[in-house]
Protein backbone atom coordinates (compact mmCIF):
# COMPACT_ATOMS: atom_id res chain seq x y z
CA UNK A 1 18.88 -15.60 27.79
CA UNK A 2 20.14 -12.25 28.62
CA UNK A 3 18.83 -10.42 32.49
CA UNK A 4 17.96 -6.94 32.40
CA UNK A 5 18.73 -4.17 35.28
CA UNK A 6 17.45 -0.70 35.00
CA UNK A 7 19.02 2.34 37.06
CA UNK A 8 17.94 5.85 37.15
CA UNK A 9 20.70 8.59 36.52
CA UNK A 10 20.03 12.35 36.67
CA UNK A 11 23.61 13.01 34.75
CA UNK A 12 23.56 14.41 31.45
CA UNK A 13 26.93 14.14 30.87
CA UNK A 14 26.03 9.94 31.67
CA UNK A 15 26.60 9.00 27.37
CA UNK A 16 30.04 11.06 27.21
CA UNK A 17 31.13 9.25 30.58
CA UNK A 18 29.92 5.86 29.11
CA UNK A 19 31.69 6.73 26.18
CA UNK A 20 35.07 7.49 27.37
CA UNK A 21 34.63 4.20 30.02
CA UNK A 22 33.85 2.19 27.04
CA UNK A 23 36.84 3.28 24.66
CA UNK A 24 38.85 0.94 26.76
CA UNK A 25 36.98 -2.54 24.68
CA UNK A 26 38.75 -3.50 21.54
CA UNK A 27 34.90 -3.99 20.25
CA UNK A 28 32.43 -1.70 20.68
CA UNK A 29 29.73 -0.19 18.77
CA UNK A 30 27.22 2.65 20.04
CA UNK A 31 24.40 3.98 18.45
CA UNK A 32 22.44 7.78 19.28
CA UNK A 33 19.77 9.00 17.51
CA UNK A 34 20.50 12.16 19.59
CA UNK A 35 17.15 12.51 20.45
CA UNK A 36 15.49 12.97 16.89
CA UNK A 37 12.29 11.68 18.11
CA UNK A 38 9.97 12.68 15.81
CA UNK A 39 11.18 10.44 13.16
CA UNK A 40 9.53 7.47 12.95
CA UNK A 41 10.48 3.92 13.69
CA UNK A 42 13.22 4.43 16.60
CA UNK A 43 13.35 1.74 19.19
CA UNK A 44 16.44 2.91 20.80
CA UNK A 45 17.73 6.32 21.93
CA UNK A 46 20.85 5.01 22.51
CA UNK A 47 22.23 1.34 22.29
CA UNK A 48 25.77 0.30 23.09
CA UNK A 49 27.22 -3.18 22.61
CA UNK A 50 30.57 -4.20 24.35
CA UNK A 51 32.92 -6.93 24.33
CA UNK A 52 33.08 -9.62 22.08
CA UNK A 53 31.62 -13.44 22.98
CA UNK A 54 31.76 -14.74 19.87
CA UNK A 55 32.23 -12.96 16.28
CA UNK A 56 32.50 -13.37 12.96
CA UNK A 57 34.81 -11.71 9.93
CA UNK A 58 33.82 -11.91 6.37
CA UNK A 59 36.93 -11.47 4.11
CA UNK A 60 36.00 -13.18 0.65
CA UNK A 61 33.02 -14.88 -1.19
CA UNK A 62 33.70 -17.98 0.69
CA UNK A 63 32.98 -16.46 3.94
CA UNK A 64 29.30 -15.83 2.53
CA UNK A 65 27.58 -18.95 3.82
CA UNK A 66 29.28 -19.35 6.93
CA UNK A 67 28.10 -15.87 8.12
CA UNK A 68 24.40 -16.89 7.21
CA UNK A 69 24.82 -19.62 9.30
CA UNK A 70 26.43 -17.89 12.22
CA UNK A 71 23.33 -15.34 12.19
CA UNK A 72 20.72 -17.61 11.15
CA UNK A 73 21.54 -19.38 14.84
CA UNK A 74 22.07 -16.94 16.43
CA UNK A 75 19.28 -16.05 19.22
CA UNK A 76 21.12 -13.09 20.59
CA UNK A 77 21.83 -9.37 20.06
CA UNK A 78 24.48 -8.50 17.09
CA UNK A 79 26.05 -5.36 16.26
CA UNK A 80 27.83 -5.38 13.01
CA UNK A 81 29.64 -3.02 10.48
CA UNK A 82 29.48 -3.30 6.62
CA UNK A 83 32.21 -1.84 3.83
CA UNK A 84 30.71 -0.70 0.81
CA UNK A 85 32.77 -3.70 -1.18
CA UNK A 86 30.56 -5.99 0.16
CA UNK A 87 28.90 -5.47 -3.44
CA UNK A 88 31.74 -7.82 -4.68
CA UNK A 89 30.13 -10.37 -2.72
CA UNK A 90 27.05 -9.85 -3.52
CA UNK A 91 27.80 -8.80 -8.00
CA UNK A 92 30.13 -9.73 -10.20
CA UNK A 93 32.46 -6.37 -9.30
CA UNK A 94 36.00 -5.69 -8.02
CA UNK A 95 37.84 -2.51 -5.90
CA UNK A 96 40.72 -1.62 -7.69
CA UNK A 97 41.64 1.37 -5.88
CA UNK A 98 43.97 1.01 -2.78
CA UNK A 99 42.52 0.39 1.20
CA UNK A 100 44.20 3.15 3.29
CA UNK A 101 42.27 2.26 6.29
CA UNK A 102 41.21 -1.53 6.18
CA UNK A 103 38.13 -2.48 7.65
CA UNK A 104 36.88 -5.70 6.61
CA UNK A 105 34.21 -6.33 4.48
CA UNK A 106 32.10 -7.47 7.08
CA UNK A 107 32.24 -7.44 10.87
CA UNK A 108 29.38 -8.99 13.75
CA UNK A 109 30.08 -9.42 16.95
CA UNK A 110 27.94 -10.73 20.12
CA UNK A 111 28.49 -8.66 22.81
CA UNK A 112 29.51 -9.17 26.76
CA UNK A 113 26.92 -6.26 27.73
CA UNK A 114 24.45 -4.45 25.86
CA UNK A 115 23.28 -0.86 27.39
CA UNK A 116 20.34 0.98 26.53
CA UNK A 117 20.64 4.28 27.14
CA UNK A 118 18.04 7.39 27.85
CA UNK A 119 18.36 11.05 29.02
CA UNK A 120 17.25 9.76 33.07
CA UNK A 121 17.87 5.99 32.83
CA UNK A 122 20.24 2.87 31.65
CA UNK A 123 19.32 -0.24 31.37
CA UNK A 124 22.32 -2.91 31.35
CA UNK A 125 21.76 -6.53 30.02
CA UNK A 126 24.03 -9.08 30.67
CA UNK A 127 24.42 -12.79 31.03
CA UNK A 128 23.13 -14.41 34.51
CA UNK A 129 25.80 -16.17 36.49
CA UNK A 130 26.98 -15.45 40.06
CA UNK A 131 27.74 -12.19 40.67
CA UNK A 132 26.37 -10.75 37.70
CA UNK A 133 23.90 -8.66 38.88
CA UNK A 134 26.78 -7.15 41.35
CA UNK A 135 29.08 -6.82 38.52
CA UNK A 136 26.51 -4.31 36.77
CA UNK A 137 26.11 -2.49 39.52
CA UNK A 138 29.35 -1.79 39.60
CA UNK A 139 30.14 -1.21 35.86
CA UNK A 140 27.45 1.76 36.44
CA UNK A 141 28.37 2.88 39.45
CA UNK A 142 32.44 3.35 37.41
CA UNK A 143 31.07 5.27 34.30
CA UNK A 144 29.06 7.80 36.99
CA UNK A 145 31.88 8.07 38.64
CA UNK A 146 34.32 8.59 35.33
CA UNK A 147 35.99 11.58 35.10
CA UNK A 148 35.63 13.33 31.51
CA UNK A 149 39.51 13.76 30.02
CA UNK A 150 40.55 13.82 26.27
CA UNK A 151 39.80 16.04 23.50
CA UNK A 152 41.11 17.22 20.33
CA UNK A 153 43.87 19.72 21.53
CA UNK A 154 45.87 19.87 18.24
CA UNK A 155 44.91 20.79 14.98
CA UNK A 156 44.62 17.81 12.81
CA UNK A 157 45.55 18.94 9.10
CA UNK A 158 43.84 17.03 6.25
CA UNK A 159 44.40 17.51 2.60
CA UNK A 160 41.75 16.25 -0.54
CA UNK A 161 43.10 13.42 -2.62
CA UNK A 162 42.03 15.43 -5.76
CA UNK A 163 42.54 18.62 -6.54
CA UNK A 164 39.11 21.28 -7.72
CA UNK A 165 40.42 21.35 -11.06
CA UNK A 166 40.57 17.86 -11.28
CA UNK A 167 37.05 16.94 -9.24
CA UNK A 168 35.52 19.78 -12.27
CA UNK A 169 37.09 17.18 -15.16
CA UNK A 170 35.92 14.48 -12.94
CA UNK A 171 32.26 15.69 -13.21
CA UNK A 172 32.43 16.41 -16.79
CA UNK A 173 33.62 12.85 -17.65
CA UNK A 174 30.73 11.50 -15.61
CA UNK A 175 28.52 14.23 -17.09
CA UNK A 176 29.53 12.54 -20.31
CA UNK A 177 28.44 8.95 -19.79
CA UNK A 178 25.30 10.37 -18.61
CA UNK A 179 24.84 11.69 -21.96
CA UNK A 180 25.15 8.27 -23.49
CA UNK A 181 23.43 6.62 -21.70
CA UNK A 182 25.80 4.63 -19.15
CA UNK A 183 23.70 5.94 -16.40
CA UNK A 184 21.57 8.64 -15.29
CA UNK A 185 22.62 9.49 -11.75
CA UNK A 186 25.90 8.93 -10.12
CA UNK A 187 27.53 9.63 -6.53
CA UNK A 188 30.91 10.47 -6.75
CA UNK A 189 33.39 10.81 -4.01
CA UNK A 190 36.20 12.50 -2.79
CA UNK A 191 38.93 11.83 -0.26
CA UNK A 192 40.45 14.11 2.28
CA UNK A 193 42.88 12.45 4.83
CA UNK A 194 45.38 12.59 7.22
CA UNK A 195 48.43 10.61 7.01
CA UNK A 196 50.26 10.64 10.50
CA UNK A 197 47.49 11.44 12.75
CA UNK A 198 48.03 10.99 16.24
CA UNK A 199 44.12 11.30 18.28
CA UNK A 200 41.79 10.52 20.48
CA UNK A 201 39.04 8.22 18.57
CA UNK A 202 36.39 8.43 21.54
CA UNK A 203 36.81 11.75 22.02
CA UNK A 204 37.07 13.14 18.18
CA UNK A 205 33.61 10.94 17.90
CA UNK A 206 32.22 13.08 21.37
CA UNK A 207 33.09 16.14 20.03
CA UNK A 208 31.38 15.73 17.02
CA UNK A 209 28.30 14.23 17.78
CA UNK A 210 27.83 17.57 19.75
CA UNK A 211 28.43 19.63 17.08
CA UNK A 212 26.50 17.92 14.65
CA UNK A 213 24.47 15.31 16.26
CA UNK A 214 22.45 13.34 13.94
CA UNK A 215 19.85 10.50 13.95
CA UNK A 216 22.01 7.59 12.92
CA UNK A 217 25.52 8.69 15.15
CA UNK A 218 27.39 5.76 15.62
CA UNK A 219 30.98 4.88 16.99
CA UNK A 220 32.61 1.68 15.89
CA UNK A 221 35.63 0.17 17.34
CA UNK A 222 37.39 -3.21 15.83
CA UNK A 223 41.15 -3.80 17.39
CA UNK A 224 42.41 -0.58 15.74
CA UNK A 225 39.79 0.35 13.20
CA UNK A 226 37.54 3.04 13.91
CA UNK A 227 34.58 4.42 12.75
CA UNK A 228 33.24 8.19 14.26
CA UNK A 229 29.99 8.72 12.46
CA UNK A 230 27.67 11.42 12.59
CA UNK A 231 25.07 10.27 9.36
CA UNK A 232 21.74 11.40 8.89
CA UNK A 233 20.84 8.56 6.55
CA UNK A 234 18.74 5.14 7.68
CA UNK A 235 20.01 2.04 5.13
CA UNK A 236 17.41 -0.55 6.04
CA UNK A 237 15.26 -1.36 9.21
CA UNK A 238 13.25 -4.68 9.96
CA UNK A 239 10.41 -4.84 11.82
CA UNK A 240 8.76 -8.05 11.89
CA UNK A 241 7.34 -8.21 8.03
CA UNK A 242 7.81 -4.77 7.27
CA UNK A 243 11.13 -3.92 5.19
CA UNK A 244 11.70 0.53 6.01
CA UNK A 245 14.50 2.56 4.14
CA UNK A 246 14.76 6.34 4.44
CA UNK A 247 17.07 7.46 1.11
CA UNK A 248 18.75 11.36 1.31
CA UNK A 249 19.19 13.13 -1.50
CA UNK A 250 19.04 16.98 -1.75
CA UNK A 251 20.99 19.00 0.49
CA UNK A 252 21.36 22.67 1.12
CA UNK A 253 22.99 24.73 4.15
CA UNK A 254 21.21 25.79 6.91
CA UNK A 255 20.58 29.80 7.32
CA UNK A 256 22.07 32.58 9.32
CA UNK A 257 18.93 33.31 10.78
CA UNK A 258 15.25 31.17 11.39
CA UNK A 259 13.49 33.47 8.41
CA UNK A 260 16.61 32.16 5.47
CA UNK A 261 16.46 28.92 7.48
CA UNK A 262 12.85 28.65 6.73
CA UNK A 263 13.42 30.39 3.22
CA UNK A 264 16.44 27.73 2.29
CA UNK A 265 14.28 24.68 3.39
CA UNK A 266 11.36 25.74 0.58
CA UNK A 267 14.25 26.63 -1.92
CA UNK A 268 15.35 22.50 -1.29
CA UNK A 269 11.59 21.14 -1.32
CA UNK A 270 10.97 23.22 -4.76
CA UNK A 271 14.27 22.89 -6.32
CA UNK A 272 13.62 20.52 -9.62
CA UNK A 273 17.05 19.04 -9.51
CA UNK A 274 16.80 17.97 -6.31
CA UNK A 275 13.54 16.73 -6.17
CA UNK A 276 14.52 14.80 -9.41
CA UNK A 277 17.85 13.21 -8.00
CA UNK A 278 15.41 12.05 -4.49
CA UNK A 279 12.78 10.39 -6.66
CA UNK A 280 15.15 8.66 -9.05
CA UNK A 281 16.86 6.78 -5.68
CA UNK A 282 13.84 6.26 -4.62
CA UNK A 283 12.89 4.30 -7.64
CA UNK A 284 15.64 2.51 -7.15
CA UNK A 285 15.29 1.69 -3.51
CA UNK A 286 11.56 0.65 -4.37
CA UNK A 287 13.40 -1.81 -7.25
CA UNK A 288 15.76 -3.40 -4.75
CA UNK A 289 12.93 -3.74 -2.04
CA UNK A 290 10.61 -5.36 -4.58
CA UNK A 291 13.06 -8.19 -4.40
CA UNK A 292 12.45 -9.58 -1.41
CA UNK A 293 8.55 -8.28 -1.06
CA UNK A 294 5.29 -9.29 -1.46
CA UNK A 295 4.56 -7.93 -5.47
CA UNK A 296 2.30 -4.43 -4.94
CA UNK A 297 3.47 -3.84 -1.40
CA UNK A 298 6.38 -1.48 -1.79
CA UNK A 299 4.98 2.01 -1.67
CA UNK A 300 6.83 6.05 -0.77
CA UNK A 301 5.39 6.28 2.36
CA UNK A 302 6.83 9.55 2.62
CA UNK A 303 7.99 11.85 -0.51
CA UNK A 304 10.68 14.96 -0.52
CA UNK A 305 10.66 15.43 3.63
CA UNK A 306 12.69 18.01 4.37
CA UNK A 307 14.41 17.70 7.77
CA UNK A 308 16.65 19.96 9.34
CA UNK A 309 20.54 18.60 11.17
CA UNK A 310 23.15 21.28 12.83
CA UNK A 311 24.44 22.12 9.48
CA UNK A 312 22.56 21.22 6.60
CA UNK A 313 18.65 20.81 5.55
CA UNK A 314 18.31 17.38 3.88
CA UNK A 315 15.33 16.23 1.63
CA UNK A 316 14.34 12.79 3.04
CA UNK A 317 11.58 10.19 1.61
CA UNK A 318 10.35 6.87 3.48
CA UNK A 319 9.99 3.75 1.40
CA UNK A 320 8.33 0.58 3.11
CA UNK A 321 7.52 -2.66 1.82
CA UNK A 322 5.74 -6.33 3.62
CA UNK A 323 8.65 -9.19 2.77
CA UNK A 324 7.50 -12.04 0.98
CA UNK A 325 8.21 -15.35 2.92
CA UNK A 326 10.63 -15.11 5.41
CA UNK A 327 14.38 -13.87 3.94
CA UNK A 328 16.85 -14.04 6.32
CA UNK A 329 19.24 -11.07 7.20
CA UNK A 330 21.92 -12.43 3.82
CA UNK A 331 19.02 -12.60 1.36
CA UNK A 332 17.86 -8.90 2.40
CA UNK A 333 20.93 -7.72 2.40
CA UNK A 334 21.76 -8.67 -0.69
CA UNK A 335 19.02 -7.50 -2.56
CA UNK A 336 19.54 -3.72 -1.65
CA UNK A 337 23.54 -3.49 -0.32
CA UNK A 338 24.77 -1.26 -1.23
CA UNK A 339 22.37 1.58 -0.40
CA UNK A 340 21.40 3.71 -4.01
CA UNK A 341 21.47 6.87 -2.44
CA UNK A 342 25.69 6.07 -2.19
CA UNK A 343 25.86 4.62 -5.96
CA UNK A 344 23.77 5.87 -8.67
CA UNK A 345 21.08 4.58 -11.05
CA UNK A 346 21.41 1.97 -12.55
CA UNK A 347 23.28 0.54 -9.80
CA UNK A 348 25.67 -2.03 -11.43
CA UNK A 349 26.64 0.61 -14.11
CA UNK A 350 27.24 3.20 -11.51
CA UNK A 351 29.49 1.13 -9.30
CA UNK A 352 31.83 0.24 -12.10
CA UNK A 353 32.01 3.77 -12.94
CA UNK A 354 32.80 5.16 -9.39
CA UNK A 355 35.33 2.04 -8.98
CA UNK A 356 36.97 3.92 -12.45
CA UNK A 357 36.62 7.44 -11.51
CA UNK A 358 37.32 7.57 -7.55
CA UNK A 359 40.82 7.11 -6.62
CA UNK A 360 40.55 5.86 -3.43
CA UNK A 361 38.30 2.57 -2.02
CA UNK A 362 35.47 3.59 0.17
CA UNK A 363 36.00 0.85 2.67
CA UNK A 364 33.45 1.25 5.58
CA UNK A 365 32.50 4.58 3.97
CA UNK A 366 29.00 4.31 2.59
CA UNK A 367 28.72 0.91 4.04
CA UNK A 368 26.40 0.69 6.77
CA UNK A 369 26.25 -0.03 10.71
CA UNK A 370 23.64 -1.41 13.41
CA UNK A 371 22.15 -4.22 15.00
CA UNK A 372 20.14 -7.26 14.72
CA UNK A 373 17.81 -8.78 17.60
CA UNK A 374 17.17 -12.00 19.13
CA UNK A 375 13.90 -11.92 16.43
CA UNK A 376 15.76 -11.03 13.87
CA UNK A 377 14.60 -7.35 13.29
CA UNK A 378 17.67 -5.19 12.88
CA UNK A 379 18.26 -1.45 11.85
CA UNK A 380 21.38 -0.22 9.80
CA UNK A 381 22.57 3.25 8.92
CA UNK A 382 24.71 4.64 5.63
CA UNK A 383 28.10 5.34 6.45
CA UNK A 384 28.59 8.96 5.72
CA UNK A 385 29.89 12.46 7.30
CA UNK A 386 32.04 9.65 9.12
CA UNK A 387 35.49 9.88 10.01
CA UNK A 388 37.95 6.62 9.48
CA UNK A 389 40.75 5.76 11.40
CA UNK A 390 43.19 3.21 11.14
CA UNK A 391 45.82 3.62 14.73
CA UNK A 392 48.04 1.26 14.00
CA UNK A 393 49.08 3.44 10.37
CA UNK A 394 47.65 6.56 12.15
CA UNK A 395 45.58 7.12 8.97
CA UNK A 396 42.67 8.99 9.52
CA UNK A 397 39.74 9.34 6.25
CA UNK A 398 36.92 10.87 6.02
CA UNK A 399 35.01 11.09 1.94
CA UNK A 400 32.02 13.60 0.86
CA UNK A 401 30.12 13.33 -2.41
CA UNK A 402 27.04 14.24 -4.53
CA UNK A 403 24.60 13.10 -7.06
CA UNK A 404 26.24 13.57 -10.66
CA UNK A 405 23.10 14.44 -12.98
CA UNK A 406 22.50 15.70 -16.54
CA UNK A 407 22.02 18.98 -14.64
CA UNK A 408 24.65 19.05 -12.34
CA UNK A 409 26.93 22.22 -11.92
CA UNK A 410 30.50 20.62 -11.38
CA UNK A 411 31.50 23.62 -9.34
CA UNK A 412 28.18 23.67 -7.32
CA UNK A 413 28.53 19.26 -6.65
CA UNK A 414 32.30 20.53 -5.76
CA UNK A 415 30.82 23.10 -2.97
CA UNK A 416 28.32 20.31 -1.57
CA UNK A 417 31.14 18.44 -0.92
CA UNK A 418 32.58 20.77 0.67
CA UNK A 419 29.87 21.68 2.35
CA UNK A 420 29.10 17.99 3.71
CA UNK A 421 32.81 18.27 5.16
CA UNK A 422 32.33 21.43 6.95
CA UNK A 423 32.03 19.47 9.90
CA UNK A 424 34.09 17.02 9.86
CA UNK A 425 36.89 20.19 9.27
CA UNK A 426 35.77 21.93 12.03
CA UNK A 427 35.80 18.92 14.26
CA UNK A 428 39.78 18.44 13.47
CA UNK A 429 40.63 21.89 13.47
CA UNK A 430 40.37 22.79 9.92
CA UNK A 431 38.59 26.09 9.53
């Protein structure tokens, strides 16, 4: 059983300090919501886990049971990060396309120290033992005391994997199976990447949850892997019997000015396409939850929010459900991984298609990462406006996409894209 030790701090530079201290543990995972309190079901403002005790990698099917295991007895915190090809675990399906950065398909760790971090206080919870108590003491007394150094100096030049022309014939082939029936909503993908990047990951992840913080940040860190995420999407949360996801789709830029602001928001809530691309994930979310809940629980708790993030307005709906029995964190998984706002409706048909169309695998890219509990309860993001990076081939990814419809505008899915990336450019340089 973990102790807990509280300190006040007046510092508001006290997460970028904790971050850079951090950087130095080969694993590492830290979560901000960035202070978007007034969406629901937040426990943490900010959680950190560091170190590694014990851990566990899933590589192929046959790792499958011995991570339930390793979970199921666990009574500690986990922090963990999914790839989106878990779905070949979980479906008959396979990833053609080549792995530039290599994450695994699944990675948990228990961590040394957990922090829990607030704009006035941390708390730090670590194992008892002699000297512990001192030791934490210490640890915060080092990251007040660290002085901020790093940033992203040079320019960073990416390129897209595809060309415009070729995303437009993309969309029109997908357009096509639409048509017949294949499927009736798709996400597809692009690339844009960076193949002898030299940086900072820490500070490249700093710099851009300032400029576009979001409610589901996270920084990942496994040996040389790295994940710099800045998503505004929830995958799944637990909370005792209650199953939450919170599906985006619908996107439009924010204005120049609070009167467009206001004026682009009520162009997003009315816009049919939209509207029609948020309720048919949510459909599908309310299938996969349905799965693993008690029949007639699974309701929209919240349809077509519209919330506002540094660079975009996003349309937002809340779907909850009671579990039935008492699944453990596999069993839910695998009943809605991966996430339908990343794949398409229906789900199996979409996946095969974006494994034919996409030319690149996702990897940890619409995946998910988070925590589970000592009860159990755990609370996952979706991978997305996220920067990869692998150091050891100093590859650096980061992929955008959109919801391919009946009524999609290849040109306008190409400028959401683009759009969705803005950040991401600006963060490296690219202007």
């Amino acid at each position: 059983m973990r102790e807990k030790k509280s300190y006040s701090h007046r510092d508001p530079l006290f997460k970028r300090k904790f971050l850079q201290w951090a950087s130095r543990y080969e694993r590492f995972c830290f979560l901000d919501n960035n202070g978007y309190s007034h969406r629901q079901y937040h426990s943490h403002k900010c959680i950190a886990g560091l170190g590694s005790i014990k851990e566990f990698t899933i590589r192929s099917v046959a790792d499958i049971d011995k991570c339930r295991r390793f979970i199921n007895v666990s009574s500690d915190w986990l922090f963990a990060a999914i790839s989106y090809d878990m779905k070949n675990i979980f479906e008959s399906l396979t990833s053609g396309n080549p792995d530039f950065c290599g994450f695994p398909l699944l990675h948990l760790f228990c961590p040394e120290l957990i922090f829990e971090i607030s704009d006035e206080s941390v708390s730090v919870l670590f194992f008892p033992g002699p000297g512990a108590e001192k030791q934490s003491d210490k640890v915060v007394a080092e990251i007040l005391s660290t002085p901020l150094h790093g940033s992203i100096s040079d320019k960073i030049p990416v390129r897209s994997r595809i060309t415009r022309e070729d995303y437009i014939e993309t969309v029109a082939a997908i357009k096509n199976h639409i048509r017949q029936g294949d499927c009736y909503e798709l996400n597809y993908c692009q690339e844009f990447f960076s193949e002898d990047a030299v940086l900072s990951p820490h500070a490249v992840f700093d710099a851009l949850n300032r400029y576009s913080p979001a409610p589901f940040a996270g920084f990942y860190r496994l040996g040389e892997h790295y994940l710099m995420c800045s998503s505004p999407e929830r995958f799944l949360r637990k909370e005792g019997v209650k199953i939450i996801s919170q599906p985006v789709k619908g996107t439009i830029r924010r204005g120049g000015s609070p009167d467009e602001d206001e004026m682009l928001r009520t162009l997003l809530l009315n816009d049919p396409k939209e509207r029609a691309e948020n309720v048919m994930i949510v459909d599908l979310v309310r299938n996969d939850l349905s799965r693993i809940s008690v029949p007639g629980s699974v309701e929209a708790e919240e349809l077509f929010g519209v919330y506002t993030f540094g660079q975009v307005h996003q349309m937002i709906s809340t779907v909850i459900g009671r579990l039935s029995g008492n699944p453990d964190f596999i069993s839910i998984l695998s009943a809605a991984f991966p996430m339908g706002s990343m794949t398409g409706a229906p789900k199996i048909k979409a996946m095969e298609l974006i494994d034919r169309y996409e030319n690149s695998r996702r990897g940890i890219f619409s995946g998910a990462v988070g925590y589970i509990n000592p009860s159990g309860d755990f609370d996952f993001n979706v991978v997305i406006r996220s920067l990869v990076y692998n150091a050891g081939s100093r590859y650096l990814s980061f992929m955008t996409g959109s919801a391919i419809t009946f009524s999609s505008s290849p040109e306008k899915e190409y400028e959401e894209c683009l759009l969705k990336a803005a950040a991401m450019k600006h963060i490296l340089g690219n202007n």
